[in-house]
C-alpha atoms as a PDB file:
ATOM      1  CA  UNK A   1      36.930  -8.262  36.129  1.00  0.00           C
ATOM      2  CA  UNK A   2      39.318  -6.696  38.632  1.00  0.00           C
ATOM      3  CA  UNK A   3      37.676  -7.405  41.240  1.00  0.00           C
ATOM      4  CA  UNK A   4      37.422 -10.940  40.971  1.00  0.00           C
ATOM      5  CA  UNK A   5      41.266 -10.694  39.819  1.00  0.00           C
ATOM      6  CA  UNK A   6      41.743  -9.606  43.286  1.00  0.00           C
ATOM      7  CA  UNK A   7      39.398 -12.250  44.630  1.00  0.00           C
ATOM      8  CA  UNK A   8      41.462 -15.110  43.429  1.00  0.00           C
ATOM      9  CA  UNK A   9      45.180 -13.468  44.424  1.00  0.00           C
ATOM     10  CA  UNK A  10      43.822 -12.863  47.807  1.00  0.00           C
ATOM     11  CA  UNK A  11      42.722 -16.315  48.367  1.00  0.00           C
ATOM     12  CA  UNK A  12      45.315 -17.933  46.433  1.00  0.00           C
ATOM     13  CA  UNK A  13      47.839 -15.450  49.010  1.00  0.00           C
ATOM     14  CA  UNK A  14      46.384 -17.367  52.165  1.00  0.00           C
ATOM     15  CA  UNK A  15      46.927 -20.739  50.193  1.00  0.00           C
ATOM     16  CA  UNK A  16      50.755 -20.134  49.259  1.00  0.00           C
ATOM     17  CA  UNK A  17      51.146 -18.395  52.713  1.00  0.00           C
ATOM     18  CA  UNK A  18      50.246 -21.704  54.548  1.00  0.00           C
ATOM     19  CA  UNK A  19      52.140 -23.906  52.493  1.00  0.00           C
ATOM     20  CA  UNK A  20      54.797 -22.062  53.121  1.00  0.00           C
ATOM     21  CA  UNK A  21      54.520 -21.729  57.093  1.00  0.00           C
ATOM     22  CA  UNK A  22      53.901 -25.282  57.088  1.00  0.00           C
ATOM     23  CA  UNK A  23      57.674 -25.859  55.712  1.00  0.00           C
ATOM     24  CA  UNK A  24      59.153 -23.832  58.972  1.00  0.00           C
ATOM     25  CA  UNK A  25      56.514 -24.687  61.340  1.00  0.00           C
ATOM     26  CA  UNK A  26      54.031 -27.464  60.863  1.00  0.00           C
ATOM     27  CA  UNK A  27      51.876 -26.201  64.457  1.00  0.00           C
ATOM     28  CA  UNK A  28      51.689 -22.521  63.351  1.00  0.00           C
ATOM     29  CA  UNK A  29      50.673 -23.665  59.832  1.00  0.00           C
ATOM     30  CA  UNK A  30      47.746 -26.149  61.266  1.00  0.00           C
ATOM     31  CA  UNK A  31      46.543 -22.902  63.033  1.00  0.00           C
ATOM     32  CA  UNK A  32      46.551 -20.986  60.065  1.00  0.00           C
ATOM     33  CA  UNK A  33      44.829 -23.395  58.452  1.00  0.00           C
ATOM     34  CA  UNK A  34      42.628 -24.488  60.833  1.00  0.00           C
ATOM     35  CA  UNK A  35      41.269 -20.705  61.156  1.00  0.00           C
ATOM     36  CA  UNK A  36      37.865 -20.362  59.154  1.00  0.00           C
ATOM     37  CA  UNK A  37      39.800 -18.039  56.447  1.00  0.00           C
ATOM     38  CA  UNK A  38      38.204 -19.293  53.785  1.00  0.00           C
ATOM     39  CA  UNK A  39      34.560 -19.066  54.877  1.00  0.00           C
ATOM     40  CA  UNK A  40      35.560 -15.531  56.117  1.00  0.00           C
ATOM     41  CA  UNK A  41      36.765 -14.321  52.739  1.00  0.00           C
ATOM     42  CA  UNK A  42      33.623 -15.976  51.407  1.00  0.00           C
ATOM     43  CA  UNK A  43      31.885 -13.453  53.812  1.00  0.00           C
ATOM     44  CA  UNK A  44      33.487 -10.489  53.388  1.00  0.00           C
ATOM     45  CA  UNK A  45      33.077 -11.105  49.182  1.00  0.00           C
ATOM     46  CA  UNK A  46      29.834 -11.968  49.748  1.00  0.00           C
ATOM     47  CA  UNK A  47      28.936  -8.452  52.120  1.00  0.00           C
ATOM     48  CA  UNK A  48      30.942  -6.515  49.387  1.00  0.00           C
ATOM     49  CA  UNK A  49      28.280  -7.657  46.612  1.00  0.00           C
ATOM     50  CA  UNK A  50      25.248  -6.634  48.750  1.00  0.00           C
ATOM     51  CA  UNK A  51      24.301 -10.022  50.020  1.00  0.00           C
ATOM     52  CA  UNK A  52      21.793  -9.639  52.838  1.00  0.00           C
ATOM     53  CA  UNK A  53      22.668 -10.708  55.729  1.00  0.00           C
ATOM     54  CA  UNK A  54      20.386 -13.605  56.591  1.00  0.00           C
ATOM     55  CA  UNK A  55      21.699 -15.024  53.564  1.00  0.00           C
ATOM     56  CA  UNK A  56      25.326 -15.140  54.891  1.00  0.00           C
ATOM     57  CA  UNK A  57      24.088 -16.224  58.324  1.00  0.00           C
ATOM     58  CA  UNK A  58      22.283 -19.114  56.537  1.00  0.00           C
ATOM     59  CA  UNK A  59      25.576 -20.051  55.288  1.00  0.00           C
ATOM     60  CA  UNK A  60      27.835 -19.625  58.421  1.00  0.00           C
ATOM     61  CA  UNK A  61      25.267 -21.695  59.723  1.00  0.00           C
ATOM     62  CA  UNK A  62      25.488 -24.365  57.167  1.00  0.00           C
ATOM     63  CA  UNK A  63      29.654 -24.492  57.061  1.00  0.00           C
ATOM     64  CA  UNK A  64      29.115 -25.188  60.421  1.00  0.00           C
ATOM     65  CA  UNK A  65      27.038 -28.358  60.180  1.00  0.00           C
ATOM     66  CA  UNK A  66      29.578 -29.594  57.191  1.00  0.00           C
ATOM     67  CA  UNK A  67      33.141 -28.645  59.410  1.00  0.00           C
ATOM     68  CA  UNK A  68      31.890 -32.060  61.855  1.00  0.00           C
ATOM     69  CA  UNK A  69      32.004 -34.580  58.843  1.00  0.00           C
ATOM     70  CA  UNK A  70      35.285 -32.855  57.582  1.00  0.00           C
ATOM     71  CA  UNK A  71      37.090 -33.442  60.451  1.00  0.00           C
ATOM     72  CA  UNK A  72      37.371 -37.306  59.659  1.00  0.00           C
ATOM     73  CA  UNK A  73      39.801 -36.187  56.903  1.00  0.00           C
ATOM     74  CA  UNK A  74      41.969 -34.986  59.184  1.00  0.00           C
ATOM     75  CA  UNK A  75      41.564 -37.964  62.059  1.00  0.00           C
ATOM     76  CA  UNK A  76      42.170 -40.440  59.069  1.00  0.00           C
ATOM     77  CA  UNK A  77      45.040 -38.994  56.554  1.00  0.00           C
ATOM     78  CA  UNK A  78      47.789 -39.064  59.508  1.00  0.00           C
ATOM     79  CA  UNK A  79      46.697 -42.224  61.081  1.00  0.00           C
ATOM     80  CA  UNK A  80      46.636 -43.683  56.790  1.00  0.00           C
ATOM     81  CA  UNK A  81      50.449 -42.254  56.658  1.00  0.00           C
ATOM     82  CA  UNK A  82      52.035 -43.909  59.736  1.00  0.00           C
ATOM     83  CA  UNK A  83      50.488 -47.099  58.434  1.00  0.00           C
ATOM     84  CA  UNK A  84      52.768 -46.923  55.466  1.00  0.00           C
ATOM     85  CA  UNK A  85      50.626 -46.362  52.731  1.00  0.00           C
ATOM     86  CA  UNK A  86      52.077 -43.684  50.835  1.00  0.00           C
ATOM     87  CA  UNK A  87      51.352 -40.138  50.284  1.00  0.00           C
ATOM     88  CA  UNK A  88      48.641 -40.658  47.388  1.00  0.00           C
ATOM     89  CA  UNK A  89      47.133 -43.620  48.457  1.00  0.00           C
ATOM     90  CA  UNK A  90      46.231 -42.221  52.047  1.00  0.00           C
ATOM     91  CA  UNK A  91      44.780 -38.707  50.237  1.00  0.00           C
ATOM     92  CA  UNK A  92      42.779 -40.946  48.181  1.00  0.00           C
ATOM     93  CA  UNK A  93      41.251 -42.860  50.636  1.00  0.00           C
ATOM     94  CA  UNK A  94      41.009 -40.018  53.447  1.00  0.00           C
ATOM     95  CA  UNK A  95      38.658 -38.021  50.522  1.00  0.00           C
ATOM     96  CA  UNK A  96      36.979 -41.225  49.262  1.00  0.00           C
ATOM     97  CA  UNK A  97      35.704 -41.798  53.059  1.00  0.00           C
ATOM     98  CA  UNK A  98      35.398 -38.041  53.943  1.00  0.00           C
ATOM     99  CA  UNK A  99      32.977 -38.175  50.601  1.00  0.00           C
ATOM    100  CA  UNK A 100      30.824 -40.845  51.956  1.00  0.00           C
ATOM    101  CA  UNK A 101      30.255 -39.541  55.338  1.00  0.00           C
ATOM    102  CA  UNK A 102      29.202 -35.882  53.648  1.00  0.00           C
ATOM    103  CA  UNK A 103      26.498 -38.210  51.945  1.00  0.00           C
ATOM    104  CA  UNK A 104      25.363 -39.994  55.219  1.00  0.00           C
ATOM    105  CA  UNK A 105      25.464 -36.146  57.124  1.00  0.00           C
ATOM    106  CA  UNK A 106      23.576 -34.611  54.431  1.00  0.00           C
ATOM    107  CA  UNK A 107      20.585 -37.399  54.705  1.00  0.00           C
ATOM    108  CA  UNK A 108      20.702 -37.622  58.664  1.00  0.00           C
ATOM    109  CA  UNK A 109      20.709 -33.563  58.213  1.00  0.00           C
ATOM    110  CA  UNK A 110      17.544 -33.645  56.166  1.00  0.00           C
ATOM    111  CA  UNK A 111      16.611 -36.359  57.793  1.00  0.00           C
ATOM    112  CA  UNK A 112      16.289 -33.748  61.061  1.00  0.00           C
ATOM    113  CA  UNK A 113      15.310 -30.999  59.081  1.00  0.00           C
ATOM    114  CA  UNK A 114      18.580 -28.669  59.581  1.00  0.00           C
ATOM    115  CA  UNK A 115      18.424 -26.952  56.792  1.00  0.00           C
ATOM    116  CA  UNK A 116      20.823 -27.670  54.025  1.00  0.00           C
END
């Protein structure tokens, strides 16, 4: 139980810590945030329980593949904002596309036997 405990207030730490840049400096934040800290937490937690390491390859491998249709999110929530449509509208949409193009990347994925 502690050690997930420590789990979650680690990764909820790198959260807070971002949101927080991001109110003195939006650029440093976006690096922050752009660094793969979460999928390296998930590795290190995932080493620490004895996962073998093809397994965590396998999923390095597969973040990878997922990071390309994930970047529309951020290509389309800043242009949504400038065009006036408020803060909630914009996040809506930005997931509600970002959504649909992780369907059409999984089946072109499969589609070319990738792996996922």
């Amino acid at each position: 139980m502690l050690y997930y405990a420590l789990k979650v207030f680690v990764s909820a730490i790198v959260i807070v810590a971002i949101a927080e840049i991001a109110k003195r400096n939006t650029g440093f934040a976006a690096l922050v945030a752009s660094l793969p800290l979460t999928s390296l937490l998930a590795f290190i937690w995932l080493h620490l329980e004895g996962i073998a390491p093809s397994q965590i390859a396998d999923l390095s491998k597969q973040i990878f593949w997922l990071v390309l249709p994930s970047l529309l999110f951020f290509l389309l929530l800043p242009v949504l904002l400038k065009q006036g449509l408020g803060f909630w509208l914009s996040l809506s949409l930005s997931v509600a596309v970002t959504i649909g193009c992780y369907f059409v990347f999984f089946f072109i994925l499969r589609r070319i036997e990738v792996g996922l």
